[in-house]
Protein backbone atom coordinates (compact mmCIF):
# COMPACT_ATOMS: atom_id res chain seq x y z
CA UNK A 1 -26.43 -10.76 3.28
CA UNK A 2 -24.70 -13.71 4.10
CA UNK A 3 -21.13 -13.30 6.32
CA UNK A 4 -19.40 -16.33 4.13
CA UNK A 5 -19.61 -14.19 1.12
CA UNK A 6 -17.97 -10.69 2.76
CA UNK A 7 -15.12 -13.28 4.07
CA UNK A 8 -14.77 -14.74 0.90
CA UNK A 9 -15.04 -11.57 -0.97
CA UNK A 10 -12.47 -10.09 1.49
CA UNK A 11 -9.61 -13.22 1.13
CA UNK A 12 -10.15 -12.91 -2.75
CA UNK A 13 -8.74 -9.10 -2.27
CA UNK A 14 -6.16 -10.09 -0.38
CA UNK A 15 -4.86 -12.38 -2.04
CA UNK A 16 -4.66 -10.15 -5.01
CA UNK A 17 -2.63 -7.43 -3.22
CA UNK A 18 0.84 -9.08 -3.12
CA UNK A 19 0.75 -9.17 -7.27
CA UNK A 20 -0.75 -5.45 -7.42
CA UNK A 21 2.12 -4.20 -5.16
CA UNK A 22 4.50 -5.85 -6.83
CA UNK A 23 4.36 -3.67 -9.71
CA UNK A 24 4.98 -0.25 -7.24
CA UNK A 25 8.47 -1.45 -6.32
CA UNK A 26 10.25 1.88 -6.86
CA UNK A 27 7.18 3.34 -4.83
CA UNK A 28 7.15 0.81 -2.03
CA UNK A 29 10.84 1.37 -1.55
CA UNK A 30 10.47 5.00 -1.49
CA UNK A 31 8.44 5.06 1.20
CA UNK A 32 9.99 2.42 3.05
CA UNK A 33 13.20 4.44 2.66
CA UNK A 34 11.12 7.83 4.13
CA UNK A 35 9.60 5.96 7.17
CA UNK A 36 13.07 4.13 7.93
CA UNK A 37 15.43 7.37 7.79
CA UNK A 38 12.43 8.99 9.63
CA UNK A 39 12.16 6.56 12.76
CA UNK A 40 16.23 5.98 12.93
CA UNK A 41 16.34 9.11 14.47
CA UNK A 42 16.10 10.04 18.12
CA UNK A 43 13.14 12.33 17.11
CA UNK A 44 9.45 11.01 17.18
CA UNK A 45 7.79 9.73 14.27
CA UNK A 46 4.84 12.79 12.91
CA UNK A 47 2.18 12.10 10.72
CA UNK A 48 2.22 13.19 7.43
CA UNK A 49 5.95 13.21 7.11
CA UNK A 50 6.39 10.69 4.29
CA UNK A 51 2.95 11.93 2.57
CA UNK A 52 4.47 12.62 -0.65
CA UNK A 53 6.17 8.69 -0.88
CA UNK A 54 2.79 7.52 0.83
CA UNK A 55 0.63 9.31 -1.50
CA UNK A 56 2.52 7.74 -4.58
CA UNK A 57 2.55 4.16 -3.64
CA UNK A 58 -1.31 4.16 -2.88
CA UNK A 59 -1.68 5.89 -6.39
CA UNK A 60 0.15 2.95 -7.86
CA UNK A 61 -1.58 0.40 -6.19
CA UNK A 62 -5.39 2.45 -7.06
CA UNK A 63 -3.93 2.08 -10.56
CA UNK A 64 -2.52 -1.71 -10.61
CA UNK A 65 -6.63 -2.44 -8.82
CA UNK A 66 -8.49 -0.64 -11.44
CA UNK A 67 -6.42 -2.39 -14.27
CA UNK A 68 -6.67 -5.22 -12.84
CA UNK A 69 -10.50 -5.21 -12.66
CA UNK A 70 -10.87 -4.62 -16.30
């Protein structure tokens, strides 16, 4: 397998995500909103605190990619 066509496969994806997340605005901001509020306190970021927010921007985006490829 040629290296040229992973790299070119791999630019053609990401050049594709800025449209796809475009359409999860309201999901994007949610967890923007979670992460922010969670690292302005004096307490230490945890994993799996903004899950829920996580978990529905990634859905949105898994959504926008597989109508996309159709």
């Amino acid at each position: 397998m040629s290296g040229r066509g992973v790299w070119q496969r791999t630019r053609w994806r990401l050049r594709r995500f800025p449209a796809l997340l475009s359409g999860c605005g309201e999901q994007a901001a949610a967890y923007g909103r979670c992460v922010a509020a969670a690292a302005a306190g004096p307490a230490e970021l945890r994993r799996d605190l903004c899950l829920e927010e996580f978990r529905a921007l990634r859905d949105c985006v898994a959504r926008a990619v597989s109508a996309g490829s159709r």
